[in-house]
Protein backbone atom coordinates (compact mmCIF):
# COMPACT_ATOMS: atom_id res chain seq x y z
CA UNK A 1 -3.75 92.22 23.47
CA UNK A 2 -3.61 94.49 26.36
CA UNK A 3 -4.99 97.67 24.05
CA UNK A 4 -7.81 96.07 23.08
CA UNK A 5 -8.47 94.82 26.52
CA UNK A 6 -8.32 98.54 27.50
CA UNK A 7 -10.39 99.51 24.87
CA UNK A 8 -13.12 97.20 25.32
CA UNK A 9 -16.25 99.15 27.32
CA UNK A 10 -16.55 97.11 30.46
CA UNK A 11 -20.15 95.29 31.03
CA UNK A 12 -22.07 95.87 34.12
CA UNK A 13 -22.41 93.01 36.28
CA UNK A 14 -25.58 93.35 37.89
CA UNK A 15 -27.17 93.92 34.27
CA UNK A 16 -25.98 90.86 33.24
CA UNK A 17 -26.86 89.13 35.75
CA UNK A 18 -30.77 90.54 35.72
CA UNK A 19 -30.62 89.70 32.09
CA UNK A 20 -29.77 86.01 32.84
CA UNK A 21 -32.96 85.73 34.87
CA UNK A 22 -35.09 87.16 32.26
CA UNK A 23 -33.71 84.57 30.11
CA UNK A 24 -34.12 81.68 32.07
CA UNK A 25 -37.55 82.60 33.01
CA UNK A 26 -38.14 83.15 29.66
CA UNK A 27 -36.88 79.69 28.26
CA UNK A 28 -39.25 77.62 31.66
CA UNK A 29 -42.50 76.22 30.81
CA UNK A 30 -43.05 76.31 34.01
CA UNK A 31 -42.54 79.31 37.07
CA UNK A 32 -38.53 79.01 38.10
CA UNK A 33 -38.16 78.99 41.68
CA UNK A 34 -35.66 81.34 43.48
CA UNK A 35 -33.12 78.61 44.43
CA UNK A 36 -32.88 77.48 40.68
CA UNK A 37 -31.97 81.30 39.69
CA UNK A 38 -29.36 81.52 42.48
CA UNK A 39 -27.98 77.87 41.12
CA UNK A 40 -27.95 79.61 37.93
CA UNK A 41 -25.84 82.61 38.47
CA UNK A 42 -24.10 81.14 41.51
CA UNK A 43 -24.21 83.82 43.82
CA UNK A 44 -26.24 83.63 47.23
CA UNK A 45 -29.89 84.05 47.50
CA UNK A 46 -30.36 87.41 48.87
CA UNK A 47 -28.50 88.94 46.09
CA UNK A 48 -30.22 87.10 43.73
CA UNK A 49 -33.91 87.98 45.32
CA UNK A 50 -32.99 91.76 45.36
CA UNK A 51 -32.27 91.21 41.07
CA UNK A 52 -35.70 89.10 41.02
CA UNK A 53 -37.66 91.69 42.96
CA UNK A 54 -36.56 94.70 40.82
CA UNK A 55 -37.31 93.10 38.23
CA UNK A 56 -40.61 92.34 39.38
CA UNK A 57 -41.19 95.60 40.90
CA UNK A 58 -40.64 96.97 36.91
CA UNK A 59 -42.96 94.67 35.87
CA UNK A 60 -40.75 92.11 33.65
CA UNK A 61 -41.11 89.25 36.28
CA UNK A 62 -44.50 88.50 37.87
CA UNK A 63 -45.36 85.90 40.80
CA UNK A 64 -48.08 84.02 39.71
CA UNK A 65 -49.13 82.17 43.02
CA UNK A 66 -47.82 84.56 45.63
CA UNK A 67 -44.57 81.84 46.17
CA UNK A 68 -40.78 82.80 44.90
CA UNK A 69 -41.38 81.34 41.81
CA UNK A 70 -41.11 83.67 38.85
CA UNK A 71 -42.82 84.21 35.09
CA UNK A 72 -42.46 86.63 32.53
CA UNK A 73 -44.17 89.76 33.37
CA UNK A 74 -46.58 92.49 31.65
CA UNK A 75 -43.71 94.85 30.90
CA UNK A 76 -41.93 92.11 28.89
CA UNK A 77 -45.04 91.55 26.99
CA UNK A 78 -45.48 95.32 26.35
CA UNK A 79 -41.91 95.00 24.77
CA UNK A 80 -42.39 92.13 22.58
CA UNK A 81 -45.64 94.08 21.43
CA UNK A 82 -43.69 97.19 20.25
CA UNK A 83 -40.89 94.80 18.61
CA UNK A 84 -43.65 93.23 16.90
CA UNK A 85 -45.42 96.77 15.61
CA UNK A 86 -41.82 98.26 14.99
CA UNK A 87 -40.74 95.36 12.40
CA UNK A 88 -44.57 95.16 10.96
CA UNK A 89 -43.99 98.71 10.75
CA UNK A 90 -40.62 98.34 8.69
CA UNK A 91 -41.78 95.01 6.51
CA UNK A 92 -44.94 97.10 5.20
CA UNK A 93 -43.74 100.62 4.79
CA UNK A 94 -42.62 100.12 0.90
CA UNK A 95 -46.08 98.23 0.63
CA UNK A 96 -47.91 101.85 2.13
CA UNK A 97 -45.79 103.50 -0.64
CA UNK A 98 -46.89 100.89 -2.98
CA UNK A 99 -50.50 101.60 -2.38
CA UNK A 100 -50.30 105.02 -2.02
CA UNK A 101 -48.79 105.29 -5.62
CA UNK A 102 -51.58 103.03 -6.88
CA UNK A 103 -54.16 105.29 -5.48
CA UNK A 104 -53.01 108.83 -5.29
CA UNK A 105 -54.08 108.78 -1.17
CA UNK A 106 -52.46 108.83 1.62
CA UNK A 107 -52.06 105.01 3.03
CA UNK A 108 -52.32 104.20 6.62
CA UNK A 109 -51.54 100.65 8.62
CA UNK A 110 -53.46 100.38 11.77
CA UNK A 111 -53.59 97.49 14.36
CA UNK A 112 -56.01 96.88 17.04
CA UNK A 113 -55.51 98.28 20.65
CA UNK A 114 -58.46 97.42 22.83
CA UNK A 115 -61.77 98.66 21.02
CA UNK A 116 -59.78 101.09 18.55
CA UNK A 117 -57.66 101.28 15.72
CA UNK A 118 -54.32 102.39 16.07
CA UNK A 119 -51.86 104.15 13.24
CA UNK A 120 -48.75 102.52 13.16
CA UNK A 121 -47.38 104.13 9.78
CA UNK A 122 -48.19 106.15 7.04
CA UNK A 123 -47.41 107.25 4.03
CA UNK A 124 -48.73 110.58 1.94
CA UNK A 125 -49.78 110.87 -2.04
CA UNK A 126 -46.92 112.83 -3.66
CA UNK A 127 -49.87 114.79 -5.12
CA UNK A 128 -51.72 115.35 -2.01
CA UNK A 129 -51.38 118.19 -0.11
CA UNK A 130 -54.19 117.33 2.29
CA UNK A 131 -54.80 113.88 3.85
CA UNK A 132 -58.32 113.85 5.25
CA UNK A 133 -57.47 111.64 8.39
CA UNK A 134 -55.19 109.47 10.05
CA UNK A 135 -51.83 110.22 11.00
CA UNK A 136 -49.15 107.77 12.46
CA UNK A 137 -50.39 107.84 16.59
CA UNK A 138 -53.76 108.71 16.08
CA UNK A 139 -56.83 106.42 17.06
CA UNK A 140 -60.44 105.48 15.28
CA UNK A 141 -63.02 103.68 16.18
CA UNK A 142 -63.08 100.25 15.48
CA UNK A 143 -66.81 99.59 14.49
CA UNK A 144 -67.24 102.45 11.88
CA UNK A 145 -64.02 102.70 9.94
CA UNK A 146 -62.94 100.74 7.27
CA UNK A 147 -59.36 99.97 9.29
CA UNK A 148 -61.59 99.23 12.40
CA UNK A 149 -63.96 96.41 10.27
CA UNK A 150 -60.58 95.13 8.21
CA UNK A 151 -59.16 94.40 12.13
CA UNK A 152 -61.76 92.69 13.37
CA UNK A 153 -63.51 90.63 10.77
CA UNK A 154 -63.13 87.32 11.93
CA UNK A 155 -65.42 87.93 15.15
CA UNK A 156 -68.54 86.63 15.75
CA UNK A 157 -71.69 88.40 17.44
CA UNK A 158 -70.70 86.90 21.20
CA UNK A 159 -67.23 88.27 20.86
CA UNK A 160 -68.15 91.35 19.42
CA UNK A 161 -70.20 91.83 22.10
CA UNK A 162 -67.57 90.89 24.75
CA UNK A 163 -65.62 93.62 23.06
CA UNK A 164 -68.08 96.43 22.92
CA UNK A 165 -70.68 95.32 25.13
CA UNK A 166 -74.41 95.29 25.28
CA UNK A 167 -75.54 99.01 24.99
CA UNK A 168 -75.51 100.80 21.56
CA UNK A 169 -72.95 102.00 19.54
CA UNK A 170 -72.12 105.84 19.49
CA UNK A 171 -73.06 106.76 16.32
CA UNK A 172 -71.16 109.33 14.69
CA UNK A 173 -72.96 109.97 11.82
CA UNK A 174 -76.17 109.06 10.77
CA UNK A 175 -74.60 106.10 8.63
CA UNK A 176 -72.46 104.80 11.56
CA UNK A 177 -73.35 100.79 12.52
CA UNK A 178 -74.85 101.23 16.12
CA UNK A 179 -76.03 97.32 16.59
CA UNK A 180 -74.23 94.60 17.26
CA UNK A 181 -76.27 92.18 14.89
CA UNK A 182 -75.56 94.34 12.17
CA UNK A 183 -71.43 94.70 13.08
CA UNK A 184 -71.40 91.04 12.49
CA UNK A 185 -72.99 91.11 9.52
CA UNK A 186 -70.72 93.98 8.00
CA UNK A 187 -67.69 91.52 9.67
CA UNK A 188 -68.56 88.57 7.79
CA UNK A 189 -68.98 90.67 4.81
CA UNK A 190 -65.45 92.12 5.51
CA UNK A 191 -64.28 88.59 5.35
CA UNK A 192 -65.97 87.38 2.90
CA UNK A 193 -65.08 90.30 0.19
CA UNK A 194 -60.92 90.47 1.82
CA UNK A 195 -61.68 94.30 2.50
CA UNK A 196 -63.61 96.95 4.35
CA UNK A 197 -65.28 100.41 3.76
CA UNK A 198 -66.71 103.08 5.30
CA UNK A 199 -69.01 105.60 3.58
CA UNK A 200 -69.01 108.52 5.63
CA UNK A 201 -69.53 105.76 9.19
CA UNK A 202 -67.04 108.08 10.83
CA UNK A 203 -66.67 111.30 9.48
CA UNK A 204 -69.02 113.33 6.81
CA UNK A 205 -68.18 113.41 3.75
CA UNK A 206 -65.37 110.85 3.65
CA UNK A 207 -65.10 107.58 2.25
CA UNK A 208 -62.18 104.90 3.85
CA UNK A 209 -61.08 101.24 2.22
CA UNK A 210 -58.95 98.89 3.84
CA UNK A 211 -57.67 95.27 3.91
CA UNK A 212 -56.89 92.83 6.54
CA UNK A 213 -53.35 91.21 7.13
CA UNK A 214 -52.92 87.75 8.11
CA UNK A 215 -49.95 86.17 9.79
CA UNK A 216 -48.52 82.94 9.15
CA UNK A 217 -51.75 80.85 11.47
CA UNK A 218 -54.48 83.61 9.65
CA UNK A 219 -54.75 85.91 12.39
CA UNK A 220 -55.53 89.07 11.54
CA UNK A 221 -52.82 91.38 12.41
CA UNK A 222 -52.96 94.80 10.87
CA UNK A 223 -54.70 96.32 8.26
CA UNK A 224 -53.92 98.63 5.36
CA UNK A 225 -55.61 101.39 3.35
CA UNK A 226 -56.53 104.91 2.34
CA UNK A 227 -59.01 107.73 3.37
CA UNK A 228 -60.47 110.89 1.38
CA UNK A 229 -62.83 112.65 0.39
CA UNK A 230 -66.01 111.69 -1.28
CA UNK A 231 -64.78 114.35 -4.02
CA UNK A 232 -61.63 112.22 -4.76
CA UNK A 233 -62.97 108.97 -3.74
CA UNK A 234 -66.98 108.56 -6.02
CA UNK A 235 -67.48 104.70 -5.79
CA UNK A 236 -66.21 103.50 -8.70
CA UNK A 237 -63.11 104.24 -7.62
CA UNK A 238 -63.96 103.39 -4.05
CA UNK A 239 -64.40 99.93 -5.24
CA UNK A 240 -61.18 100.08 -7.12
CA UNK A 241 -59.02 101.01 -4.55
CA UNK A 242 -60.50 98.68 -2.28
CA UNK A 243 -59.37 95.63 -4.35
CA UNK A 244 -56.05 97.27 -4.64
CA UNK A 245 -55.80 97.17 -0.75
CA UNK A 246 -57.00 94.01 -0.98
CA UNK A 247 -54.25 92.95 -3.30
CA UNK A 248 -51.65 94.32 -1.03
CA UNK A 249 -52.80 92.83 1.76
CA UNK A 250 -53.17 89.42 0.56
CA UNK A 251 -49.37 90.36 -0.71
CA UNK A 252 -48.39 90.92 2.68
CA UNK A 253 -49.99 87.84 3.99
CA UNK A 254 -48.47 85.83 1.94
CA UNK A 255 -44.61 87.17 2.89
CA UNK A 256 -45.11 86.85 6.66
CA UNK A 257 -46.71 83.15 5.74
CA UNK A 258 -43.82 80.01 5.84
């Protein structure tokens, strides 16, 4: 007994004890006091308030009326965010490779970050040397890709125009969307259809589909599909890769549904 006690790596007890708050914060309805955290680890106040305010000072506890009374902070959400994209990330990846294979294109899965798209994973065509766009990291436009339209095709003109405001869209090429009227009309489309496109909205001489992904209450959460060139994408086969996306999607969905 005495080896393995010696061979066990000791814990750190201020870490544990931080940790404790986070988790009692985290399990409140309501903002937890300081006198119920120092109840809770049993040590005295000023100890515990020096653990609270680092903490807060990180960002993982907030103070949300000025008093010693503590919620989760913006660092924590930041976290859960980046759990969330790192196990979307490993739940679709054989999907990517999936459509990929069905399509001969590289496949992308984007989410939504503020008014772009961003790509979370990706995975290339064995017989495709060249992927026209969109690389794991990079960002596109929202309104005038096919990943952009698949994210946000459940909004409506007033929030569309909470999210991109009043004054034109850039337009990028001469086909891009630059109204707000006509956004919502390629949204409900979008929805309507169970996948996106863009021909050449973005960039010249390349076509994009994609498909929403729902979670369990129909949010839309991410959105997967392919990008090349008009060469390797005419739009016959535009259209059929777009219900292949769509296919996946809806595949997706209906795993991450109870």
């Amino acid at each position: 007994m005495q080896k393995k006690a010696a061979l066990e790596t000791p814990s750190i007890q201020s870490l544990g004890r931080g940790l404790s708050i986070l988790e009692a914060v985290a399990q409140s309805s309501e903002p937890v006091p300081l006198r119920n955290l120092t109840t809770l680890l049993g040590i005295d106040r000023s100890s515990v308030f020096r653990l609270a305010n680092t903490l807060k000072q990180r960002g993982f506890l907030a103070h949300p009326n000025g008093r010693k009374e503590y919620v989760l902070g913006p660092s924590v959400w930041r976290l859960s965010r980046k759990y969330g994209r790192s196990t979307l990330v490993t739940f679709c990846h054989e999907h990517l490779k999936r459509l990929a294979a069905k399509t001969g294109e590289t496949a992308h899965l984007a989410v939504r970050e503020g008014t772009q798209a961003l790509f979370i994973d990706h995975h290339a065509a064995t017989d495709q040397v060249v992927a026209v766009s969109g690389r794991t990291g990079d960002f596109m436009p929202l309104y005038c890709t096919a990943h952009g339209k698949a994210l946000i095709a459940d909004l409506e003109v007033a929030e569309l125009t909470a999210l991109f405001g009043d004054a034109p869209l850039q337009a990028h090429t001469k086909r891009t969307i630059v109204s707000i009227d006509r956004l919502a009309e390629a949204c409900a489309l979008v929805s309507a259809k169970g996948f996106a496109t863009d021909d050449r909205e973005f960039l010249e001489e390349v076509r994009c589909v994609a498909a929403p992904i729902r979670d369990r209450d129909g949010a839309i959460v991410a959105s997967i599909g392919i990008s090349a060139p008009l060469t390797r994408l005419p739009k016959k086969r535009c259209l059929i890769a777009a219900r292949q996306a769509s296919d996946i999607a809806r595949a997706i969905s209906a795993s991450l549904m109870p």
